[in-house]
C-alpha atoms as a PDB file:
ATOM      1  CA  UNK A   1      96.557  88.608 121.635  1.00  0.00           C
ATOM      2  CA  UNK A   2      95.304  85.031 122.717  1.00  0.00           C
ATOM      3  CA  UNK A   3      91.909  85.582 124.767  1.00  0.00           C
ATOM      4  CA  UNK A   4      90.035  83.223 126.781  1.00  0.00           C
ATOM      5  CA  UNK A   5      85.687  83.850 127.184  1.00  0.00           C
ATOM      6  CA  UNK A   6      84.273  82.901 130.093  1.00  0.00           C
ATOM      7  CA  UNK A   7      80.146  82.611 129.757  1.00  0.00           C
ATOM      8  CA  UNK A   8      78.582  81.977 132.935  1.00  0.00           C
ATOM      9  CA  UNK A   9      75.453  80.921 134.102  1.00  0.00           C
ATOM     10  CA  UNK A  10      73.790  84.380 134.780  1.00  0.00           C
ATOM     11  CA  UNK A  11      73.989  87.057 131.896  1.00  0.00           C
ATOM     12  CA  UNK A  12      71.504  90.938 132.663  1.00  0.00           C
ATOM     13  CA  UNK A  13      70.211  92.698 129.755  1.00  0.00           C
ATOM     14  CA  UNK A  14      70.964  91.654 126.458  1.00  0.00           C
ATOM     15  CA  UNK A  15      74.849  92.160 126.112  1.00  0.00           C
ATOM     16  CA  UNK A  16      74.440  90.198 122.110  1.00  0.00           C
ATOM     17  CA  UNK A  17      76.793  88.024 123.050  1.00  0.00           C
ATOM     18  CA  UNK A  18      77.469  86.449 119.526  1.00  0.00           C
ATOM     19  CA  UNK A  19      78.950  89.639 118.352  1.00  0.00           C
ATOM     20  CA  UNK A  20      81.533  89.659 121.704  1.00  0.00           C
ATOM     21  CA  UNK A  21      83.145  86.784 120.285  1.00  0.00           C
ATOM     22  CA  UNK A  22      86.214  86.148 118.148  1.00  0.00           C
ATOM     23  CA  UNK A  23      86.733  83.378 115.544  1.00  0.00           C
ATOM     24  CA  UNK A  24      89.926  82.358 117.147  1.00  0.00           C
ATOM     25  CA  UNK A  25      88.383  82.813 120.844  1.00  0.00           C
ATOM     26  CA  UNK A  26      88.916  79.739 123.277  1.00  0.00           C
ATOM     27  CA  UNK A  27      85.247  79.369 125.022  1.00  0.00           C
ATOM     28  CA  UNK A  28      84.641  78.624 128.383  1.00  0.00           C
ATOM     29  CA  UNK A  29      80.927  77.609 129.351  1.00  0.00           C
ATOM     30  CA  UNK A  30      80.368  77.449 133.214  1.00  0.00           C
ATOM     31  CA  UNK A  31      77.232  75.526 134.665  1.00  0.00           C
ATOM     32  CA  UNK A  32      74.002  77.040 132.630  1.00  0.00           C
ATOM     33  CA  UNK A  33      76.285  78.869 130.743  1.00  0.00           C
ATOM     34  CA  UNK A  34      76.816  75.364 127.745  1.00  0.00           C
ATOM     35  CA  UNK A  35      72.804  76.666 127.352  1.00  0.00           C
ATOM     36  CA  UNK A  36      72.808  79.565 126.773  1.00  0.00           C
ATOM     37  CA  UNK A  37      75.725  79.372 124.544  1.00  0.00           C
ATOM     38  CA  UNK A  38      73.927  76.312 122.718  1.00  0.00           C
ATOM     39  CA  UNK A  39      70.101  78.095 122.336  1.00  0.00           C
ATOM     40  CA  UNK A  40      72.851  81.132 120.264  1.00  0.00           C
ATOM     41  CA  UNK A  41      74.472  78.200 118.369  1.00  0.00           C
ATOM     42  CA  UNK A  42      77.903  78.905 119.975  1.00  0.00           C
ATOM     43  CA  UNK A  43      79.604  75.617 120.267  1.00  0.00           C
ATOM     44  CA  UNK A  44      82.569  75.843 123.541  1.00  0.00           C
ATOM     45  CA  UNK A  45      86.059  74.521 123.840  1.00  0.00           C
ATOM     46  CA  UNK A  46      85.363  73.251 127.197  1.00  0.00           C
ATOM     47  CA  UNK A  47      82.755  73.338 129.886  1.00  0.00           C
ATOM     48  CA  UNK A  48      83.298  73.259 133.812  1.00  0.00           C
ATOM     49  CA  UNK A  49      81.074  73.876 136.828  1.00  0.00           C
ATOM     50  CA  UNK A  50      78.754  72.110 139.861  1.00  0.00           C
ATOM     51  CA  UNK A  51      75.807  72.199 137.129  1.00  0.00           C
ATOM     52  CA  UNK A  52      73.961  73.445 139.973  1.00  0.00           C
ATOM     53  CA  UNK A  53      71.891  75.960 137.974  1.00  0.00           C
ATOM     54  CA  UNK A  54      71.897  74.423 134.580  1.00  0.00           C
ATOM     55  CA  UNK A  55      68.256  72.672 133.514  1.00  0.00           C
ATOM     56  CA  UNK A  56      70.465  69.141 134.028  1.00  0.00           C
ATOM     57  CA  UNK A  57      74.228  68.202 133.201  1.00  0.00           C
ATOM     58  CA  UNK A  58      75.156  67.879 129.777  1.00  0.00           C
ATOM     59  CA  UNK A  59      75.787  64.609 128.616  1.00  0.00           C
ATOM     60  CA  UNK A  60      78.635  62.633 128.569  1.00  0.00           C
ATOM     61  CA  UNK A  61      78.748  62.569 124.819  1.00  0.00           C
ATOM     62  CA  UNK A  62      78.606  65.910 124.277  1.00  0.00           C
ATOM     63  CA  UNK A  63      81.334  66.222 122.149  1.00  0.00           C
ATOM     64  CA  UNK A  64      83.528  68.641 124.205  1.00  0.00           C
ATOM     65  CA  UNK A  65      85.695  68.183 127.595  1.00  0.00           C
ATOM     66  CA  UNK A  66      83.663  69.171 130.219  1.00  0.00           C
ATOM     67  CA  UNK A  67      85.018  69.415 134.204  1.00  0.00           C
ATOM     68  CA  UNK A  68      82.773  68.092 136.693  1.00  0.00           C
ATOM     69  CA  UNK A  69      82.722  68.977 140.160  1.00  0.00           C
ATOM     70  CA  UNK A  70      80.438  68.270 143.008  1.00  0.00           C
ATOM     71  CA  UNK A  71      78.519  71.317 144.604  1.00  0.00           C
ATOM     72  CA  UNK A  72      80.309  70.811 148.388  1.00  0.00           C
ATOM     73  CA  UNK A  73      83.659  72.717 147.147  1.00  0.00           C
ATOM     74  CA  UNK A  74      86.390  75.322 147.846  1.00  0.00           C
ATOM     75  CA  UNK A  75      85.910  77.685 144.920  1.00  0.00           C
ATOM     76  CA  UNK A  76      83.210  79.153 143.079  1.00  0.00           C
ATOM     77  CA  UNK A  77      82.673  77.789 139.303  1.00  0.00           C
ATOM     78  CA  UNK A  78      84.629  80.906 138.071  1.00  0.00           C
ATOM     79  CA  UNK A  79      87.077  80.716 140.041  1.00  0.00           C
ATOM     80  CA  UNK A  80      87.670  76.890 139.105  1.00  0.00           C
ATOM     81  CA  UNK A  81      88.306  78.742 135.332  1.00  0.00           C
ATOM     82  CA  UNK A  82      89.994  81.339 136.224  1.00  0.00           C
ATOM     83  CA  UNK A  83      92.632  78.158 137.979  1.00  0.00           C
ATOM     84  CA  UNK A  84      92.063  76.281 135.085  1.00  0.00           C
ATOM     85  CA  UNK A  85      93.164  78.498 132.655  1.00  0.00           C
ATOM     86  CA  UNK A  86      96.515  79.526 131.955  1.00  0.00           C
ATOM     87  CA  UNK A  87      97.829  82.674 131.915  1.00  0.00           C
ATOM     88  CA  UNK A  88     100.733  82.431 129.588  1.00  0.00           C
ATOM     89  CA  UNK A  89      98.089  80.644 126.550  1.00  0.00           C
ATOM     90  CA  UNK A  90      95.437  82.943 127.898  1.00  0.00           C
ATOM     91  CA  UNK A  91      96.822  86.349 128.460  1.00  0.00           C
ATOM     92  CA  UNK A  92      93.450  88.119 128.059  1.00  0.00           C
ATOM     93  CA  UNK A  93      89.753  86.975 129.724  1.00  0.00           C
ATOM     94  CA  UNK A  94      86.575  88.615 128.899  1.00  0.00           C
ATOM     95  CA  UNK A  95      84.360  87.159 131.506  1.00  0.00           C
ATOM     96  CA  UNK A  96      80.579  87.496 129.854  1.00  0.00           C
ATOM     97  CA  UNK A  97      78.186  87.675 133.155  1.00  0.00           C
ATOM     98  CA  UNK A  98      78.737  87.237 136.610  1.00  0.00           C
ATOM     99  CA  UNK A  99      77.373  90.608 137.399  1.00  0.00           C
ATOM    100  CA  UNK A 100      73.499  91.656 139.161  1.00  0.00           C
ATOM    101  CA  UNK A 101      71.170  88.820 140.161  1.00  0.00           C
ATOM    102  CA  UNK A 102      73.286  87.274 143.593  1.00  0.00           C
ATOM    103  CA  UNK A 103      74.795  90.202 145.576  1.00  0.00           C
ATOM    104  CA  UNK A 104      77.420  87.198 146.716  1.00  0.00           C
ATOM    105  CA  UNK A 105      78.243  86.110 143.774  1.00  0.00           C
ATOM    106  CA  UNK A 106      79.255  89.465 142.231  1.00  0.00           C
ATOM    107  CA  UNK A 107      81.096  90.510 145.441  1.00  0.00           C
ATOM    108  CA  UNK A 108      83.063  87.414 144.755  1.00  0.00           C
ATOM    109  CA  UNK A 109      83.329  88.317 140.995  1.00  0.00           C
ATOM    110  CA  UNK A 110      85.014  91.691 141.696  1.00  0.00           C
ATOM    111  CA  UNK A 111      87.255  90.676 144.496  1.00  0.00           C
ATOM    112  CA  UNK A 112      88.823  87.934 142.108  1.00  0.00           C
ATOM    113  CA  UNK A 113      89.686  90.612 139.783  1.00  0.00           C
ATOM    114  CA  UNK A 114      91.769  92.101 142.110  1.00  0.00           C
ATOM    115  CA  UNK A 115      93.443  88.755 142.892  1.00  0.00           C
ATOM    116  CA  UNK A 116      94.013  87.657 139.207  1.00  0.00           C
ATOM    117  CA  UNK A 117      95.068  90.437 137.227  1.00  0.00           C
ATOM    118  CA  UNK A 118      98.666  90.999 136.793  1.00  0.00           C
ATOM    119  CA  UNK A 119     100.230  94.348 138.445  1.00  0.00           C
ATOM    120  CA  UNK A 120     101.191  96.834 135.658  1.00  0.00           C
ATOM    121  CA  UNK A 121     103.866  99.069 134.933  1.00  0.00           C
ATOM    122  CA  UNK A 122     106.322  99.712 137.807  1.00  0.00           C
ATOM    123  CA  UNK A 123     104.630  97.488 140.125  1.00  0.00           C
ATOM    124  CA  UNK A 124     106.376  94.416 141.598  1.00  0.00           C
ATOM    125  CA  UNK A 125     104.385  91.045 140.546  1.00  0.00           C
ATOM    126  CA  UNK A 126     103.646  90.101 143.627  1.00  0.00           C
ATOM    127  CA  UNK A 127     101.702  93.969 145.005  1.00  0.00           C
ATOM    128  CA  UNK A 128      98.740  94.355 145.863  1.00  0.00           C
ATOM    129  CA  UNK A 129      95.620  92.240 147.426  1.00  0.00           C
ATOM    130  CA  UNK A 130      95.148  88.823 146.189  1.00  0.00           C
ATOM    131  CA  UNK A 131      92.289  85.819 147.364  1.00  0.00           C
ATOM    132  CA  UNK A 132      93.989  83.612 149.625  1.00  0.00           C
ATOM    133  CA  UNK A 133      93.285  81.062 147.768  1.00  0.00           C
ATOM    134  CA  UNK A 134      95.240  82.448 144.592  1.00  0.00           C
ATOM    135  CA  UNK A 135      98.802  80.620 146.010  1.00  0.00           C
ATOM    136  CA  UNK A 136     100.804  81.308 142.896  1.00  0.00           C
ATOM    137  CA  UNK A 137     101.435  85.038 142.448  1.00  0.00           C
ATOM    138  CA  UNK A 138     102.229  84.365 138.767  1.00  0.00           C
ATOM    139  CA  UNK A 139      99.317  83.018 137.881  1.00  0.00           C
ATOM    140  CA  UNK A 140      97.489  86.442 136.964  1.00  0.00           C
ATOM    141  CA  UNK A 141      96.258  87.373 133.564  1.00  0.00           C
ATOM    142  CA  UNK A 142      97.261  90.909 131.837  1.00  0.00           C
ATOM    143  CA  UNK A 143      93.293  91.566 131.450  1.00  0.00           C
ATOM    144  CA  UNK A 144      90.433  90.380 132.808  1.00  0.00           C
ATOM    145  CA  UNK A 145      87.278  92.391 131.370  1.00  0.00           C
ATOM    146  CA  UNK A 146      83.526  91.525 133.387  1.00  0.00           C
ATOM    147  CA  UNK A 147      80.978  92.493 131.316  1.00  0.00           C
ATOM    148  CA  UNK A 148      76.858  92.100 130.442  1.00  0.00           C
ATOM    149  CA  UNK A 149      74.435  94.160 128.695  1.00  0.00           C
ATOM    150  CA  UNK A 150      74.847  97.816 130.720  1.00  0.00           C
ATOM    151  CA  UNK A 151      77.940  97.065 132.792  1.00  0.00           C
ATOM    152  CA  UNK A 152      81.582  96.451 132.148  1.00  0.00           C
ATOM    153  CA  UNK A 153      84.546  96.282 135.092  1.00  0.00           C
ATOM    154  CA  UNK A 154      88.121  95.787 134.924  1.00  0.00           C
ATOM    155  CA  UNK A 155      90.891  95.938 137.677  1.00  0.00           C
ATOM    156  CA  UNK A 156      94.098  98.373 137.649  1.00  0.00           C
ATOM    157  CA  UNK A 157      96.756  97.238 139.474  1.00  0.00           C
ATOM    158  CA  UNK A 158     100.311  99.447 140.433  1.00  0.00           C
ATOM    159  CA  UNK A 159     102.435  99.913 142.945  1.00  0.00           C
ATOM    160  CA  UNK A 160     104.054  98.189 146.170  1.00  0.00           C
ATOM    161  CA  UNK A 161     103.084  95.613 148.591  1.00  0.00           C
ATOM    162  CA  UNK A 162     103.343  97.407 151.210  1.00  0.00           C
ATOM    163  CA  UNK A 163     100.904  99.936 149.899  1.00  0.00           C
ATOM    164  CA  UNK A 164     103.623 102.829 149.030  1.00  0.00           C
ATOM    165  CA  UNK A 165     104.061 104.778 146.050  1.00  0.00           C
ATOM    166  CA  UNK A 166     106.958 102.890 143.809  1.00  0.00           C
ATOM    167  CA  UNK A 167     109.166 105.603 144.109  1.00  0.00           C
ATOM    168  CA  UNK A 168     109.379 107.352 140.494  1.00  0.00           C
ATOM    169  CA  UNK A 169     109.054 110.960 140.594  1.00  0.00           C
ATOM    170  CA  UNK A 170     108.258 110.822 137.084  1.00  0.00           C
ATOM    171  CA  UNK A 171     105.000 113.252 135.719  1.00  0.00           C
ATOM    172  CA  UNK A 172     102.074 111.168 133.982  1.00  0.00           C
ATOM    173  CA  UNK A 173     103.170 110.867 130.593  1.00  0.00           C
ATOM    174  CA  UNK A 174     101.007 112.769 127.962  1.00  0.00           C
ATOM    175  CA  UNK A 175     100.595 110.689 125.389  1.00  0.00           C
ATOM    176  CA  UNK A 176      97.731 107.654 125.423  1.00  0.00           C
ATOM    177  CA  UNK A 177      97.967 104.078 125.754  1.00  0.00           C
ATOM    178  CA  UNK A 178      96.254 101.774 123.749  1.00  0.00           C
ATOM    179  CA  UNK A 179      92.909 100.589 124.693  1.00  0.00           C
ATOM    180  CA  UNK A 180      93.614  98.828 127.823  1.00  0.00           C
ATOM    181  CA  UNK A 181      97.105  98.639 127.883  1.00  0.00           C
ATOM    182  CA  UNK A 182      99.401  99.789 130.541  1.00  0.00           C
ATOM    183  CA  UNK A 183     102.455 101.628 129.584  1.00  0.00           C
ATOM    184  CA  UNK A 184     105.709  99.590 130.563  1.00  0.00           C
ATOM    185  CA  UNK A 185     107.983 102.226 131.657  1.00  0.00           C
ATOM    186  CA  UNK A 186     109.053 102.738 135.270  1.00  0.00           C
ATOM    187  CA  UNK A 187     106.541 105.677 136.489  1.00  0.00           C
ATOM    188  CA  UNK A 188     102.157 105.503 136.973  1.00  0.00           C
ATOM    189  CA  UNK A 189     100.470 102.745 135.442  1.00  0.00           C
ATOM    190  CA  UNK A 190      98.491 104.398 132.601  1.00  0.00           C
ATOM    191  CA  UNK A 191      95.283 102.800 131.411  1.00  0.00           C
ATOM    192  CA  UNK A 192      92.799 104.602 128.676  1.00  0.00           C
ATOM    193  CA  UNK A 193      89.028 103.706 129.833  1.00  0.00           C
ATOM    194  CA  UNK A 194      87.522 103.835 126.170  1.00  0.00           C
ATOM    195  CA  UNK A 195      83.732 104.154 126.127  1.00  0.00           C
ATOM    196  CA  UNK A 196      83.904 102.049 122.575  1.00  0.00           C
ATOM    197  CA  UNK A 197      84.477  98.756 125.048  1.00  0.00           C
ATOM    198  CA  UNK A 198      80.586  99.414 125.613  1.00  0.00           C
ATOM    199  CA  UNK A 199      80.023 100.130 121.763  1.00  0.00           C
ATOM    200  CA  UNK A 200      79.419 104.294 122.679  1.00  0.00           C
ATOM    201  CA  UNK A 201      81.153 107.563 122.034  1.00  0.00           C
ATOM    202  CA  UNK A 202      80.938 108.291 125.606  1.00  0.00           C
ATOM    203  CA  UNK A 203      77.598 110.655 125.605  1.00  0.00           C
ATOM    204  CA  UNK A 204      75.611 107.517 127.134  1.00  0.00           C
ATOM    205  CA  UNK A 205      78.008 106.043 129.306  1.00  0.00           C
ATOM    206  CA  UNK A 206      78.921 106.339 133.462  1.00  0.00           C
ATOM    207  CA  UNK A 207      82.241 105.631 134.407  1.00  0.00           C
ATOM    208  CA  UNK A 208      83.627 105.081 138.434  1.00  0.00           C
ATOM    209  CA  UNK A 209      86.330 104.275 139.719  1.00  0.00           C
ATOM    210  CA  UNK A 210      86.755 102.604 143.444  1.00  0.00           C
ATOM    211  CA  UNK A 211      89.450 101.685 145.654  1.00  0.00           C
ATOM    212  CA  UNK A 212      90.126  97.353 146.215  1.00  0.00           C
ATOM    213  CA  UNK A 213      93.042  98.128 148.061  1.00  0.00           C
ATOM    214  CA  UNK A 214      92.837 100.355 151.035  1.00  0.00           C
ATOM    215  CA  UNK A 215      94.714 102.930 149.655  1.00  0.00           C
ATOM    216  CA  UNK A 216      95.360 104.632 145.944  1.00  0.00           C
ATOM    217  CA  UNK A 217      97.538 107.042 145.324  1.00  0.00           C
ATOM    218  CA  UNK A 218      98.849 109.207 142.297  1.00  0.00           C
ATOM    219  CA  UNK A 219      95.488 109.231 140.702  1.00  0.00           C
ATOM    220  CA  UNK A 220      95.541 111.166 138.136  1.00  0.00           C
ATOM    221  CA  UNK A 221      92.361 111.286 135.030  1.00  0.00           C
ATOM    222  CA  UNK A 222      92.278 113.464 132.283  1.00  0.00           C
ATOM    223  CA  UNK A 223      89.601 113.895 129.990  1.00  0.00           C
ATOM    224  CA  UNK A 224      86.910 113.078 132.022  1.00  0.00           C
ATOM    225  CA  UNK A 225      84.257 115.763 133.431  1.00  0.00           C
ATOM    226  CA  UNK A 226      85.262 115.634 136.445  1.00  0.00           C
ATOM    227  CA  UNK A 227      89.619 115.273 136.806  1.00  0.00           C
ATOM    228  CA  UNK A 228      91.924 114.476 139.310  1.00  0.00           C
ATOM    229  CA  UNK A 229      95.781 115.552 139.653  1.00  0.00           C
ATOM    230  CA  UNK A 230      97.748 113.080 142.272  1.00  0.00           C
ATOM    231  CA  UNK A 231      94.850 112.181 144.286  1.00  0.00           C
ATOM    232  CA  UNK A 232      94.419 109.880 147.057  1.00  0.00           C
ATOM    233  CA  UNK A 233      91.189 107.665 147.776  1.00  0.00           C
ATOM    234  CA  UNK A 234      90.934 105.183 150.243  1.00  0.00           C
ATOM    235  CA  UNK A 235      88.816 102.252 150.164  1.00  0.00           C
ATOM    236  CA  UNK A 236      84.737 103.208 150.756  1.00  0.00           C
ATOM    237  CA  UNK A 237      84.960 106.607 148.909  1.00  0.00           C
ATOM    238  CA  UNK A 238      82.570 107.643 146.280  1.00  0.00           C
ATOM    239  CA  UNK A 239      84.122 110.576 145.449  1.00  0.00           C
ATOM    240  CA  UNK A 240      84.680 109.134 141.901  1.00  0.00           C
ATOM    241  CA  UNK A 241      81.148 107.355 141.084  1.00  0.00           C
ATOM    242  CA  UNK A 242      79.437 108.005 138.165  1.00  0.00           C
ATOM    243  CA  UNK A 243      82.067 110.290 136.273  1.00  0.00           C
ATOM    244  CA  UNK A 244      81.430 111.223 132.472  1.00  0.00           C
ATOM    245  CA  UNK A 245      83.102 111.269 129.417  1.00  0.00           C
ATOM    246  CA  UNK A 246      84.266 114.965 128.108  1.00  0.00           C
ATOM    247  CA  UNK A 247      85.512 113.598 124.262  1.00  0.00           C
ATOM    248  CA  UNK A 248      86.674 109.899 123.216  1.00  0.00           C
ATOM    249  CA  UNK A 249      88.361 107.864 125.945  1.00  0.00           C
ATOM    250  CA  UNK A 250      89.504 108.955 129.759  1.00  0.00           C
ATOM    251  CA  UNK A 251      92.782 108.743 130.926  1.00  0.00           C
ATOM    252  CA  UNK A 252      93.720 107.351 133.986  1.00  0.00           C
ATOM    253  CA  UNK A 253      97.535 107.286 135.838  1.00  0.00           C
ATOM    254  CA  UNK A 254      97.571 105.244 139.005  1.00  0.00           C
ATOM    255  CA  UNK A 255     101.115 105.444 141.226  1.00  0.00           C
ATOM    256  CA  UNK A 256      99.854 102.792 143.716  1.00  0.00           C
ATOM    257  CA  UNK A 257      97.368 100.486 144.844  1.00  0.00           C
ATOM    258  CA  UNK A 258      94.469  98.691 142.828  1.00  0.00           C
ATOM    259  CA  UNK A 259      91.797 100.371 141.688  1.00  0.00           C
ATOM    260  CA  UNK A 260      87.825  98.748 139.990  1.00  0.00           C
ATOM    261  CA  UNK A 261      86.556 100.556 136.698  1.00  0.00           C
ATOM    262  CA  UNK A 262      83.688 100.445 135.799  1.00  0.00           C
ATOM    263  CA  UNK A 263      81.765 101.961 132.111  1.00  0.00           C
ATOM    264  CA  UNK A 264      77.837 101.415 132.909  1.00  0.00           C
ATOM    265  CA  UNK A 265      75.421 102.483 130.276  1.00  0.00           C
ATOM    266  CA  UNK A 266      72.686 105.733 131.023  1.00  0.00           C
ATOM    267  CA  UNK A 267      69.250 104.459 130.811  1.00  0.00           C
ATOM    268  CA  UNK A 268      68.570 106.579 127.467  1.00  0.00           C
ATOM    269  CA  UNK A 269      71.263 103.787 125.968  1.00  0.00           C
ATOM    270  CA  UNK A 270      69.088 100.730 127.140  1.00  0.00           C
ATOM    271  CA  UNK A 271      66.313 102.551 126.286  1.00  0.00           C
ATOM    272  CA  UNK A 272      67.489 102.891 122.641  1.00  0.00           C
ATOM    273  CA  UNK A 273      68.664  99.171 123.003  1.00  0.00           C
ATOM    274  CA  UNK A 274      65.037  98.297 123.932  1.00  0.00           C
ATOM    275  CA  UNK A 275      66.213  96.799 126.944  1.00  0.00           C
END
C-alpha cells in the first residue's frame, strides 16, 4: 500500500528512523525536519513548513520542491501536509515525531488524528469529530500512525454521527484482522494493536486506549490483561491506561465513536535501547 512519511521538526528518544523507512516511501520533511533527515543521509520528496525552528531555510537550490509559508498562518506545519497530501496516492501516513517536547503541539497532533483518519467498517464517512478546519469529509487517510522512540498512537474510528451505535446486532467476529486493518463487513470495527509496530513481543510494551469522541461504545478487547465485553467509556476515563499484552497482538472491536491507541515502551525497553 502507497505510504506517505511525515518527519517533523521534533523527534524524543531515538526511534532509528532510517530503518522506519521504505524504498518506495514518498518523504515529507517539515521545518527542521530537511535536517535531521539530511545529518541521516535521507534525501525527501518534498519539504514544507514556516522554517521557524530549522537552523535557517534551505536553499532555493536545494534540489527538491519545498512549500514555503510565512509563520502568521491558519494551520500548523503538519497540518499544511496532512492538506497537502492526498489521500487517494497516499492511503497510509506514518507521521515520525510530533509527540513530547510542546504540550500544544501534541494536543494538536492527536486531535488531527481524529479529524483525518477515515471511519472504518460500518461507519458512515462522514461520523465522528473532525477539526473545523478539515472542510472535505473525504479527505481522510485509511491510517495515520504517530510515532518516536517509546511512543506510537493511532486513531479508530466507527460508528454514527450522531454518536449511536450503527445498528448491527452482529457478535465481534473471532477471527483477527491484519495488522491495522479494519474488517469491512457491516458489524464493530475490528483493529489488532500488534506490539511488533514498536519492534516487541509485547512483554515491554503499555498499551491505552482513550475516548476522542465523547462517547464509545461496543468496546470489546481480547487478549489483553485486562478485557472488556461491550463496554462504554466516555471521554476523560482512564479506566483503560496502561493495559498489557497477555500473548502476540490485542484485539480490539469498537461499535461506535473514535477511540486514541496508544503502544508506549516500559522503561526496561529504553533501558535495553540505551536510551
Amino acid at each position: 500500500m502507497p505510504r506517505a512519511v511525515i518527519i517533523t521538526s521534533w523527534i524524543e528518544y531515538d526511534p532509528d528512523l532510517c530503518s522506519l523507512l521504505r524504498e518506495d516511501d514518498y518523504i515529507v520533511c517539515l521545518d527542521r525536519g530537511y535536517e535531521i533527515a539530511a545529518s541521516l543521509g535521507i534525501t525527501p520528496d518534498l519539504i514544507l513548513g514556516d522554517f521557524d525552528s530549522a537552523q535557517a531555510a534551505p536553499p532555493e537550490d536545494i534540489g527538491v520542491p519545498v512549500l514555503r509559508y510565512p509563520p502568521e498562518k491558519d494551520y500548523t506545519d503538519l497540518e499544511l501536509a496532512l492538506r497537502v497530501l492526498d489521500p487517494k496516492d497516499w492511503p497510509d501516513l506514518l507521521i515520525i515525531g510530533g509527540l513530547g517536547g510542546r504540550l500544544d503541539h501534541t494536543v494538536a497532533n492527536i486531535q488531527m488524528l481524529a479529524g483525518y483518519t477515515a471511519a472504518s467498517g460500518s461507519a458512515p464517512a462522514e461520523s465522528g469529530p473532525r477539526p473545523e478546519e478539515n472542510e472535505d469529509p473525504e479527505h481522510c487517510f485509511r491510517r495515520i500512525l504517530i510515532r518516536d522512540g517509546r511512543n506510537l498512537c493511532f486513531a479508530v474510528r466507527a460508528g454514527g454521527a450522531d454518536g449511536s451505535a450503527p445498528g448491527s446486532e452482529a457478535e465481534p467476529a473471532a477471527g483477527p484482522s491484519s495488522g491495522l486493518e479494519a474488517d469491512p463487513a457491516p458489524g464493530p470495527v475490528h483493529v489488532s494493536i500488534d506490539p511488533a509496530l514498536m519492534g516487541t513481543d509485547g512483554k515491554d510494551c503499555y498499551f491505552s486506549l482513550f475516548p476522542l469522541s465523547g462517547e464509545c461504545g461496543g468496546l470489546t478487547l481480547r487478549g489483553a490483561k485486562y478485557t472488556l465485553e461491550e463496554a462504554v467509556i466516555n471521554i476523560g476515563s482512564s479506566l483503560c491506561t496502561s493495559n498489557e499484552f497477555t500473548e502476540g497482538p490485542a484485539e480490539l472491536f469498537l461499535r461506535y465513536g473514535t477511540l486514541l491507541v496508544v503502544l508506549t515502551l516500559k522503561e526496561t525497553a529504553l533501558t535495553s535501547k540505551g536510551v
